[in-house]
N, C-alpha and C. Protein backbone atom coordinates (compact mmCIF):
# COMPACT_ATOMS: atom_id res chain seq x y z
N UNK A 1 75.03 60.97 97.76
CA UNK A 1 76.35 61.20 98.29
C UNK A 1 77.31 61.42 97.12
N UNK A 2 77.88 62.28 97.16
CA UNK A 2 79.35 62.65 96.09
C UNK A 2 80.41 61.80 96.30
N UNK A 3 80.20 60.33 96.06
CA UNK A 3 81.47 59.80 96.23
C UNK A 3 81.21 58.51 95.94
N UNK A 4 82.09 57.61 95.27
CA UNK A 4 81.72 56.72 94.34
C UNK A 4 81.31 55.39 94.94
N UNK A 5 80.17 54.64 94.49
CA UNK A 5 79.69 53.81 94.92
C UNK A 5 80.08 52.38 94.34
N UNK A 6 80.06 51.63 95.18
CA UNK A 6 79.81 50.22 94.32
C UNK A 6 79.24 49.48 93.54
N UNK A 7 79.36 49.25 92.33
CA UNK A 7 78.05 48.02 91.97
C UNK A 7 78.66 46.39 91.13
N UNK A 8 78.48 46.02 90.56
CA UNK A 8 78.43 44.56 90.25
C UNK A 8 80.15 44.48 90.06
N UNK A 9 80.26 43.28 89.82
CA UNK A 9 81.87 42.82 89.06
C UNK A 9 83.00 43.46 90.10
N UNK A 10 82.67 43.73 91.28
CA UNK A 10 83.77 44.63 91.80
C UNK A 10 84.20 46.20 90.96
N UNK A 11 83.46 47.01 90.35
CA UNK A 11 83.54 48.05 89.35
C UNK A 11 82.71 49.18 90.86
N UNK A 12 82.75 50.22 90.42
CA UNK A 12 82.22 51.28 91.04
C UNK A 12 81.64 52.47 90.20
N UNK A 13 80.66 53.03 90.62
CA UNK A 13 80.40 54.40 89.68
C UNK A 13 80.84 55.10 90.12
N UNK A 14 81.36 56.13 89.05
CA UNK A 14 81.85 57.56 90.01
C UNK A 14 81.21 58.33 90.37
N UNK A 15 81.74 59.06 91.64
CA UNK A 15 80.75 60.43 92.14
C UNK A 15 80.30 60.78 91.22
N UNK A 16 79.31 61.89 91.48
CA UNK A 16 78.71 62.47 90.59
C UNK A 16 79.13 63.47 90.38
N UNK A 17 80.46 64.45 91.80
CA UNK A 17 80.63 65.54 90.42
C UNK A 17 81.79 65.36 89.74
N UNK A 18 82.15 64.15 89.44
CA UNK A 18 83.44 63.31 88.55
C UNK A 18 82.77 63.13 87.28
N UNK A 19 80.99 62.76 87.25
CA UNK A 19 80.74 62.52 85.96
C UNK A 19 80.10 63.83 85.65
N UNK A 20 79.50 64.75 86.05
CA UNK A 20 79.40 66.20 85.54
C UNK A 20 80.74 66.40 84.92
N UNK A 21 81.88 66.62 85.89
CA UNK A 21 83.04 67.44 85.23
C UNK A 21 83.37 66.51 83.74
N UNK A 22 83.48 64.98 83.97
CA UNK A 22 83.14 64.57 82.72
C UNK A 22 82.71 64.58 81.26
N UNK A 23 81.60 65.12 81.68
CA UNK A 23 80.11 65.09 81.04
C UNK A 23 80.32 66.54 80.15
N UNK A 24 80.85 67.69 81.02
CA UNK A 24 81.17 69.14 80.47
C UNK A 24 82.56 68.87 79.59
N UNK A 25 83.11 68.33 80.00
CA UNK A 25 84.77 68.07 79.40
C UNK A 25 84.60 67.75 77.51
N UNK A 26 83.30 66.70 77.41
CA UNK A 26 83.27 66.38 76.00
C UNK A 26 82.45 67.85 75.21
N UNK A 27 82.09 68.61 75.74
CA UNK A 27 81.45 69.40 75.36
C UNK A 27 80.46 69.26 74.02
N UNK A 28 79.43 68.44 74.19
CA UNK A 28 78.89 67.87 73.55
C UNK A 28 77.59 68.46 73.15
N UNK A 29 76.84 68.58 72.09
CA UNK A 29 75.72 69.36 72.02
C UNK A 29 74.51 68.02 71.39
N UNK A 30 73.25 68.89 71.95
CA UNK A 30 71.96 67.40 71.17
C UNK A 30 72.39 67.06 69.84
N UNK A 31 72.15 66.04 69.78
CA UNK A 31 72.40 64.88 67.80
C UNK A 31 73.61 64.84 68.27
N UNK A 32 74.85 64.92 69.17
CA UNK A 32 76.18 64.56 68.58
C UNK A 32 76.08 62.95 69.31
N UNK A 33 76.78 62.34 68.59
CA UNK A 33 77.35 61.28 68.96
C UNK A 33 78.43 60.82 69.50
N UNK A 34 78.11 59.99 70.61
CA UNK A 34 79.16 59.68 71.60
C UNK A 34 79.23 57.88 72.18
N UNK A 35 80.34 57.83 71.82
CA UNK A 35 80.98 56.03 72.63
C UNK A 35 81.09 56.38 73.86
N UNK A 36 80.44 55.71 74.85
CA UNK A 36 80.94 55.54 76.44
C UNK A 36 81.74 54.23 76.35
N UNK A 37 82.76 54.17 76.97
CA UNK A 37 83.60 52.89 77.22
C UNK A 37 83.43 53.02 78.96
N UNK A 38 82.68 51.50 79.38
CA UNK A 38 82.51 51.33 80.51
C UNK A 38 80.97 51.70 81.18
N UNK A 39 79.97 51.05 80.58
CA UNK A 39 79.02 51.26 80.65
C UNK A 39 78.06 51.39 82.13
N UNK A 40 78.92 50.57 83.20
CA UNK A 40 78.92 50.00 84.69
C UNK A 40 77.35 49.99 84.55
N UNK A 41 76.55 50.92 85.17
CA UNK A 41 74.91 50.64 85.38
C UNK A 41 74.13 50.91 84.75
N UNK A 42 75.01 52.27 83.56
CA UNK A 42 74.23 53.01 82.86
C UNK A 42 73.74 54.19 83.28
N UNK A 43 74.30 54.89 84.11
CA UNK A 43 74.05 56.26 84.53
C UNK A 43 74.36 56.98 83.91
N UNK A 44 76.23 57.25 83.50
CA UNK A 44 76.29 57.77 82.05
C UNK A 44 75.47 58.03 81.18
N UNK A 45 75.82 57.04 80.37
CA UNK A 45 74.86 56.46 79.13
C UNK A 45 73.22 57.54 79.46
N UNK A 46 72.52 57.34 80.80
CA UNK A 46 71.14 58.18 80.53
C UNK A 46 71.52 59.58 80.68
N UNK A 47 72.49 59.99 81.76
CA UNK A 47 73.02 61.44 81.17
C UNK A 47 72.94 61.66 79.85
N UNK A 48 73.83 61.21 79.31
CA UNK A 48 74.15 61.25 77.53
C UNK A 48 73.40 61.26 77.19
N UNK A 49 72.13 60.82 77.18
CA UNK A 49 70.29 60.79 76.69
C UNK A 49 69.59 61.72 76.80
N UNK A 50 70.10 61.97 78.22
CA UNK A 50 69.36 63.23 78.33
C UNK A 50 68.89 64.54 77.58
N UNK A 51 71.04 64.27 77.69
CA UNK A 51 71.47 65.86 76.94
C UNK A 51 71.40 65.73 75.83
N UNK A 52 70.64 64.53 75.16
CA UNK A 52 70.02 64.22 73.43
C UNK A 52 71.11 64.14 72.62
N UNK A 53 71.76 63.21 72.97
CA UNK A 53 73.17 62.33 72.26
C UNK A 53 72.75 60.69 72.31
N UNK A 54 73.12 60.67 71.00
CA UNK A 54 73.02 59.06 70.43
C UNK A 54 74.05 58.53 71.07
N UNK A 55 73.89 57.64 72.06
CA UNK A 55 74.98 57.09 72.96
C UNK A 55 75.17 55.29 72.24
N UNK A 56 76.64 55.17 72.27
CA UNK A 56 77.13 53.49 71.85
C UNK A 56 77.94 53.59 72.94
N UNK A 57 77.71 52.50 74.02
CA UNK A 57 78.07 52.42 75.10
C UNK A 57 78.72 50.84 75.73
N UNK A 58 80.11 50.52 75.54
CA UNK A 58 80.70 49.35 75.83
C UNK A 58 80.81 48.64 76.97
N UNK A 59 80.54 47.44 77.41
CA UNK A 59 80.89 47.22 78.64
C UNK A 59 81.49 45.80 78.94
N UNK A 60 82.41 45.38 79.55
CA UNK A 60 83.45 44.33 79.20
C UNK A 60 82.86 42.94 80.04
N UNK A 61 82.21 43.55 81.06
CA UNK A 61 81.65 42.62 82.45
C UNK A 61 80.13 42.50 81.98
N UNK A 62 80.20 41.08 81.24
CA UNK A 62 78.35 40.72 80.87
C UNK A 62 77.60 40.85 81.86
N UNK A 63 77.92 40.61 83.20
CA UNK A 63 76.94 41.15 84.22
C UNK A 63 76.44 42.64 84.34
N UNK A 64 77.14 43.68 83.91
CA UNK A 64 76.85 44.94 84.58
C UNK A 64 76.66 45.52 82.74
N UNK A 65 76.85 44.41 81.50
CA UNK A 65 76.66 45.06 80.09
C UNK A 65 74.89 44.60 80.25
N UNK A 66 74.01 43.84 80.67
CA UNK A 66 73.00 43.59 80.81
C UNK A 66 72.72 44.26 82.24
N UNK A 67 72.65 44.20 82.98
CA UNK A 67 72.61 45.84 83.94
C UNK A 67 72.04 46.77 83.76
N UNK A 68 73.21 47.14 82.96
CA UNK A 68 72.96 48.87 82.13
C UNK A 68 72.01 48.72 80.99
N UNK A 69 71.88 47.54 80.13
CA UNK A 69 71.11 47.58 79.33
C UNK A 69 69.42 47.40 79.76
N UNK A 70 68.90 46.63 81.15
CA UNK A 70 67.91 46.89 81.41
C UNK A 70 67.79 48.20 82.10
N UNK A 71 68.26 48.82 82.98
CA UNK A 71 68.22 49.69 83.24
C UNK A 71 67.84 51.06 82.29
N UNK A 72 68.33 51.17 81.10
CA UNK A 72 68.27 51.92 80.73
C UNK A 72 66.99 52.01 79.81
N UNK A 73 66.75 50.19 79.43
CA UNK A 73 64.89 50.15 78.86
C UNK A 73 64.02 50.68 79.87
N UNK A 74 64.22 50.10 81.09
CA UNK A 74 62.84 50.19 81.92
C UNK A 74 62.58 52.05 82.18
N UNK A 75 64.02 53.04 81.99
CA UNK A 75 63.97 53.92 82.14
C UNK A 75 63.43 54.83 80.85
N UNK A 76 63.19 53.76 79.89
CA UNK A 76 62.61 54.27 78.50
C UNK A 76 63.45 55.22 77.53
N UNK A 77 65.39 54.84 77.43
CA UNK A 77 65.96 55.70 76.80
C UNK A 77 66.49 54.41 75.60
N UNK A 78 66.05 54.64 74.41
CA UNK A 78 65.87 54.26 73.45
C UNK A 78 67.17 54.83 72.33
N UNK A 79 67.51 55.77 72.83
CA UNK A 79 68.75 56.35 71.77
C UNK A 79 70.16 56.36 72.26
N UNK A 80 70.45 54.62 73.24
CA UNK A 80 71.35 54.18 73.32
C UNK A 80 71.54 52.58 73.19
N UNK A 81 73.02 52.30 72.53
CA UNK A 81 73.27 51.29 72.06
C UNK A 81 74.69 50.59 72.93
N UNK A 82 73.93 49.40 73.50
CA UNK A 82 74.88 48.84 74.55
C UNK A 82 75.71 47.85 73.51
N UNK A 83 76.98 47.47 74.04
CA UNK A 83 77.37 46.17 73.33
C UNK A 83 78.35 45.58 74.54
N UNK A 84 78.40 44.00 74.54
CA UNK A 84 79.48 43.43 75.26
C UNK A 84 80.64 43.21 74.55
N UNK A 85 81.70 44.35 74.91
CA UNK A 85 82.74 44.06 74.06
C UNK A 85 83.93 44.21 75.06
N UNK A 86 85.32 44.79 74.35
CA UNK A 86 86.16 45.36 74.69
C UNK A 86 86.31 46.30 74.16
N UNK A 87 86.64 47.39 75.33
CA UNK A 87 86.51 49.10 74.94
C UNK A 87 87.90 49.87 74.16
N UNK A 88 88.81 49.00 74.82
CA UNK A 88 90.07 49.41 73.58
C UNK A 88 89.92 49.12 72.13
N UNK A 89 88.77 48.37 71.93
CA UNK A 89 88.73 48.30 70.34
C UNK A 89 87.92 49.30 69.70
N UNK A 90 86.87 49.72 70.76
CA UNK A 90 85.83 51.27 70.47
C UNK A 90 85.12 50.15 69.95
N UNK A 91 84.25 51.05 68.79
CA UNK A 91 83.13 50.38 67.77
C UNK A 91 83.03 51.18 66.55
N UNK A 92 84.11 50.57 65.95
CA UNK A 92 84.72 51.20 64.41
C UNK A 92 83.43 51.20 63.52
N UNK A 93 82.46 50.03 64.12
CA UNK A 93 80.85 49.71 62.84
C UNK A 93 80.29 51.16 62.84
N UNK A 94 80.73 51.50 63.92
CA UNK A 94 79.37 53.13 64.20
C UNK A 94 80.29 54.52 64.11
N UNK A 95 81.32 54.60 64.21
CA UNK A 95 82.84 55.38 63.80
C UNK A 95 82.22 56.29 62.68
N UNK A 96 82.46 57.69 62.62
CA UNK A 96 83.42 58.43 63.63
C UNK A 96 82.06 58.72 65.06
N UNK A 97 82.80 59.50 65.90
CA UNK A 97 82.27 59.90 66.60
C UNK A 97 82.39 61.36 67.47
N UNK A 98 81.83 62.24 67.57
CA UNK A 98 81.62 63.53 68.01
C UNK A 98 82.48 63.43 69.36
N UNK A 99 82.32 62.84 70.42
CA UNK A 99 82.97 62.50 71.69
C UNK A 99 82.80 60.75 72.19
N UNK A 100 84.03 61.11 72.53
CA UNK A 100 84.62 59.66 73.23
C UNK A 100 84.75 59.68 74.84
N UNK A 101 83.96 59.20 75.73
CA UNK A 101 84.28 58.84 77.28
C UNK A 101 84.97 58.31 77.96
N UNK A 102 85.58 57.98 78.40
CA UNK A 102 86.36 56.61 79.01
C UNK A 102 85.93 57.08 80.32
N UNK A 103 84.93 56.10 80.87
CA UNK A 103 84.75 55.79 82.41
C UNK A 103 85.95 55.07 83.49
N UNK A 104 86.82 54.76 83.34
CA UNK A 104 88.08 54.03 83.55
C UNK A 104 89.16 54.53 83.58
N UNK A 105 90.34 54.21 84.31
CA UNK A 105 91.51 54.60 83.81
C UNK A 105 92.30 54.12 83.00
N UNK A 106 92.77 54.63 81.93
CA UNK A 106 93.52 53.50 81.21
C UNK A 106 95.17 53.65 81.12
N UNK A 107 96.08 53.03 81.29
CA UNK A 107 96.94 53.24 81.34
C UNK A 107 98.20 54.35 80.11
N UNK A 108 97.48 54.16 79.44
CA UNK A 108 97.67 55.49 78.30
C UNK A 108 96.35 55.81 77.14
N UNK A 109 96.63 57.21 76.19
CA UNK A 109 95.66 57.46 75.56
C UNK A 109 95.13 56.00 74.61
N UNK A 110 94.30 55.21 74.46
CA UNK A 110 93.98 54.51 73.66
C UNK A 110 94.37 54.91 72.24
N UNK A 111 95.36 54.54 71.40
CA UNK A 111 95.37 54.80 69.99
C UNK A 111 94.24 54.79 69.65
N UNK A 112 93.71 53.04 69.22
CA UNK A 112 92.49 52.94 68.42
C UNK A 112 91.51 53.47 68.39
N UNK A 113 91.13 54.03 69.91
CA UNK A 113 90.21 55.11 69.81
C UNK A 113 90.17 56.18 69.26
N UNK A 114 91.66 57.21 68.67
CA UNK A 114 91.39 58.20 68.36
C UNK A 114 91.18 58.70 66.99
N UNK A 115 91.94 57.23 65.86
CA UNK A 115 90.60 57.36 64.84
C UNK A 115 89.15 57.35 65.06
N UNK A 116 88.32 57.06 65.65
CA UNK A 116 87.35 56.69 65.65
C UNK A 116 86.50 58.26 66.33
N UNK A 117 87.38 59.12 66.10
CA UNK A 117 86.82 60.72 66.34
C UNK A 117 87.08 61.41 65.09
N UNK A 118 85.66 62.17 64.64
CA UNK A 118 85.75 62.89 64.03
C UNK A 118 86.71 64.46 64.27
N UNK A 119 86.79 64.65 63.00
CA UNK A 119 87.57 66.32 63.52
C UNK A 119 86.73 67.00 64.28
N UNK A 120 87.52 67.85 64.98
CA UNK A 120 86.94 68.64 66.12
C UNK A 120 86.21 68.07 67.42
N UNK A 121 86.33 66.44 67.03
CA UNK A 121 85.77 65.91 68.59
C UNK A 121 86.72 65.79 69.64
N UNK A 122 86.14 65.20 70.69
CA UNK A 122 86.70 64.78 72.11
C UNK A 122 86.73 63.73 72.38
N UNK A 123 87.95 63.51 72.98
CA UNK A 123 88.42 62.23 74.10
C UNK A 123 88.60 62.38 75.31
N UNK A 124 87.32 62.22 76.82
CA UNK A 124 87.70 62.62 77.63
C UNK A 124 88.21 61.05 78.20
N UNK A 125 89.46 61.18 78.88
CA UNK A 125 89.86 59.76 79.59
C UNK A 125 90.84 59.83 80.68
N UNK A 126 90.68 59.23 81.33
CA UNK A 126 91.71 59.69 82.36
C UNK A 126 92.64 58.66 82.88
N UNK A 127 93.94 58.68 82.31
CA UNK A 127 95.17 58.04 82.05
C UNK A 127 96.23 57.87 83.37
N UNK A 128 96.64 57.03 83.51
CA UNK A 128 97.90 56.29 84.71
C UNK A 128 97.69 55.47 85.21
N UNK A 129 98.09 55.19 86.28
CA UNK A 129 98.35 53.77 86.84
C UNK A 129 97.41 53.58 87.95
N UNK A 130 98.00 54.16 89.14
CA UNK A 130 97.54 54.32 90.63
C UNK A 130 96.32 55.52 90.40
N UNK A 131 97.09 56.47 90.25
CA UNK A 131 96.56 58.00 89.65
C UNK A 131 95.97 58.28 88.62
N UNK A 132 94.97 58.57 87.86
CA UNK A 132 95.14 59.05 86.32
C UNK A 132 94.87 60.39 86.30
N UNK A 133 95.40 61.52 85.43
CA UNK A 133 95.42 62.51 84.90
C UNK A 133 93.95 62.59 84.16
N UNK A 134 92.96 63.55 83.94
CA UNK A 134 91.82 63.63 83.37
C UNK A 134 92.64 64.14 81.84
N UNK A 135 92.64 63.71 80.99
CA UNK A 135 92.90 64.24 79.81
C UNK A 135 91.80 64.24 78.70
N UNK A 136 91.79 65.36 78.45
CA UNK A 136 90.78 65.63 77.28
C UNK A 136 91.66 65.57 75.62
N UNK A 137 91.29 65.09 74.94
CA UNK A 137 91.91 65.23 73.90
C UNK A 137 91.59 65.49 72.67
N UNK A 138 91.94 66.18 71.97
CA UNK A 138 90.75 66.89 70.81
C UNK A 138 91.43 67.16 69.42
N UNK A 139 90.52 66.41 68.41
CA UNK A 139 91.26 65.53 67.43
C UNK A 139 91.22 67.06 66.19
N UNK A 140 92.42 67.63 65.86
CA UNK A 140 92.43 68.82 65.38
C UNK A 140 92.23 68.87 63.51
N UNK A 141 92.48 67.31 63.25
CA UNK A 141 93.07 67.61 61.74
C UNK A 141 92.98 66.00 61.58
N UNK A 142 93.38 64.97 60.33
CA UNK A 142 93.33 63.76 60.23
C UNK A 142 94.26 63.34 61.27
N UNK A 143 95.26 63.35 61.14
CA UNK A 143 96.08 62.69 62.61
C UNK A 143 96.39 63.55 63.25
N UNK A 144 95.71 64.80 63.94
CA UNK A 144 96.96 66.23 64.61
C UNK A 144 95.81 66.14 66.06
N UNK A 145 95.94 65.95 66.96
CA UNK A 145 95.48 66.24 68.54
C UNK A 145 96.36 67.46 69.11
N UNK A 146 95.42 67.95 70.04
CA UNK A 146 95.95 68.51 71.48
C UNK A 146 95.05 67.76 72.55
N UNK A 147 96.03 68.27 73.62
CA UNK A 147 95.76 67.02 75.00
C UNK A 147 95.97 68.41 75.84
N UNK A 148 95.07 68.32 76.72
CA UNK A 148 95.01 68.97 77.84
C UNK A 148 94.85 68.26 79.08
N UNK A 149 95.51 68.70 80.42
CA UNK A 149 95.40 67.98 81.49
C UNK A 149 94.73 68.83 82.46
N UNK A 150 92.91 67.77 83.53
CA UNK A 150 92.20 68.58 84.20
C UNK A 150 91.85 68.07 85.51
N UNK A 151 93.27 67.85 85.72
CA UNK A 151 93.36 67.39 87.65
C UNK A 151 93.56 66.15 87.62
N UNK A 152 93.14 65.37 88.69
CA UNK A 152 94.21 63.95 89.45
C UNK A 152 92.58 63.16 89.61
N UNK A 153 92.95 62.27 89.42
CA UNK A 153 91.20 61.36 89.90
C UNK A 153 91.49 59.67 90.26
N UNK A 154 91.19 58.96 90.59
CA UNK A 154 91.60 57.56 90.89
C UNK A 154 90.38 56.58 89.84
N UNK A 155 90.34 56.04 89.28
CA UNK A 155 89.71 55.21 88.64
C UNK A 155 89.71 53.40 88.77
N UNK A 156 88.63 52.39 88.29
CA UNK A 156 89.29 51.07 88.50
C UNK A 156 89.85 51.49 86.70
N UNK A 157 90.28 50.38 86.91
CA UNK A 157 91.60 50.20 85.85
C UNK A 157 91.03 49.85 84.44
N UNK A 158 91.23 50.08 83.08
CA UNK A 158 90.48 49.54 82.21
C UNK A 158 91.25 48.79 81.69
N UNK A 159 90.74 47.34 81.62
CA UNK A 159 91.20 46.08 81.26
C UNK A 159 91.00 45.83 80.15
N UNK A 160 91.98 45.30 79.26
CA UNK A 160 91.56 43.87 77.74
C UNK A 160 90.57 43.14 77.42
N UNK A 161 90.08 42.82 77.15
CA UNK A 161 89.36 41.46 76.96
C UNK A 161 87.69 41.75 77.69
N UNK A 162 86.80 41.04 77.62
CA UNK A 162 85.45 40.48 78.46
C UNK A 162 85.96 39.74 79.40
N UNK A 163 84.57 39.71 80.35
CA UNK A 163 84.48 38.85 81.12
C UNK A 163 83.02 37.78 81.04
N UNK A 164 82.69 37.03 81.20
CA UNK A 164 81.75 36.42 81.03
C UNK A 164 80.55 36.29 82.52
């Protein structure tokens, strides 16, 4: 079904053609490297495998960061790296990065994330409150972006901190 499901922590995955349009937005090619923020089951994350990207993939809710992390052994994808963290901080250890995801909405562009893109990468995330805007954002120069906006989408909210 095209339309987003439930799973652990009260979190949901998104439809699927929310994570295609996604998925095309970072425009990402095999070997590039990519942070998912919001790891939920790990569906992402094996997309990203698929398409032969070294995936570092955050997830705030230890229930659904071990989730995604069996899930994604028993499915035998080996060239992704889960961590229980918080996703507004990214993962500066593994920095820069080719494309950035945000599964979530966040209430504005994450600063800290957008060091943590190399030139010429992507930030796909989709920003507001109730609503978020899909914004792609694409890091032109040491500090110089453009931001493009690619329709209206509803997201759960991306929060501070872990949960235990």
């Amino acid at each position: 079904m095209d339309e987003p499901l439930p799973i652990a922590s009260g979190q949901t995955i998104s439809q699927v053609t929310t994570v295609a349009l996604q998925t095309g937005l970072l425009k990402i090619k095999k070997g590039d490297k990519v942070l998912e923020i919001g790891a939920g089951s790990g569906y992402q994350a094996a997309i990203l495998c698929e398409l032969g990207c070294r995936v570092y993939s955050i997830e705030r809710h230890k229930k659904l960061y071990l989730t995604a992390k069996e899930n994604l052994s028993v499915l035998g994808y080996r060239n992704a790296v889960l961590v229980h963290g918080d996703g507004f901080n990214g993962l500066p250890r593994w920095a820069p990065f080719n494309g950035i995801l945000i599964t979530c909405g966040a209430p504005k562009i994450p600063e800290e994330l957008l060091g943590q893109l190399v030139t010429g990468g992507r930030m796909v995330v989709p920003v507001g409150e109730k609503l978020q805007e899909m914004v792609v954002v694409e890091k032109t120069g040491e500090t110089a972006y453009t931001t493009t906006g690619e329709g209206f989408f509803r997201f759960v909210p991306m929060l501070k901190g872990t949960v235990e």
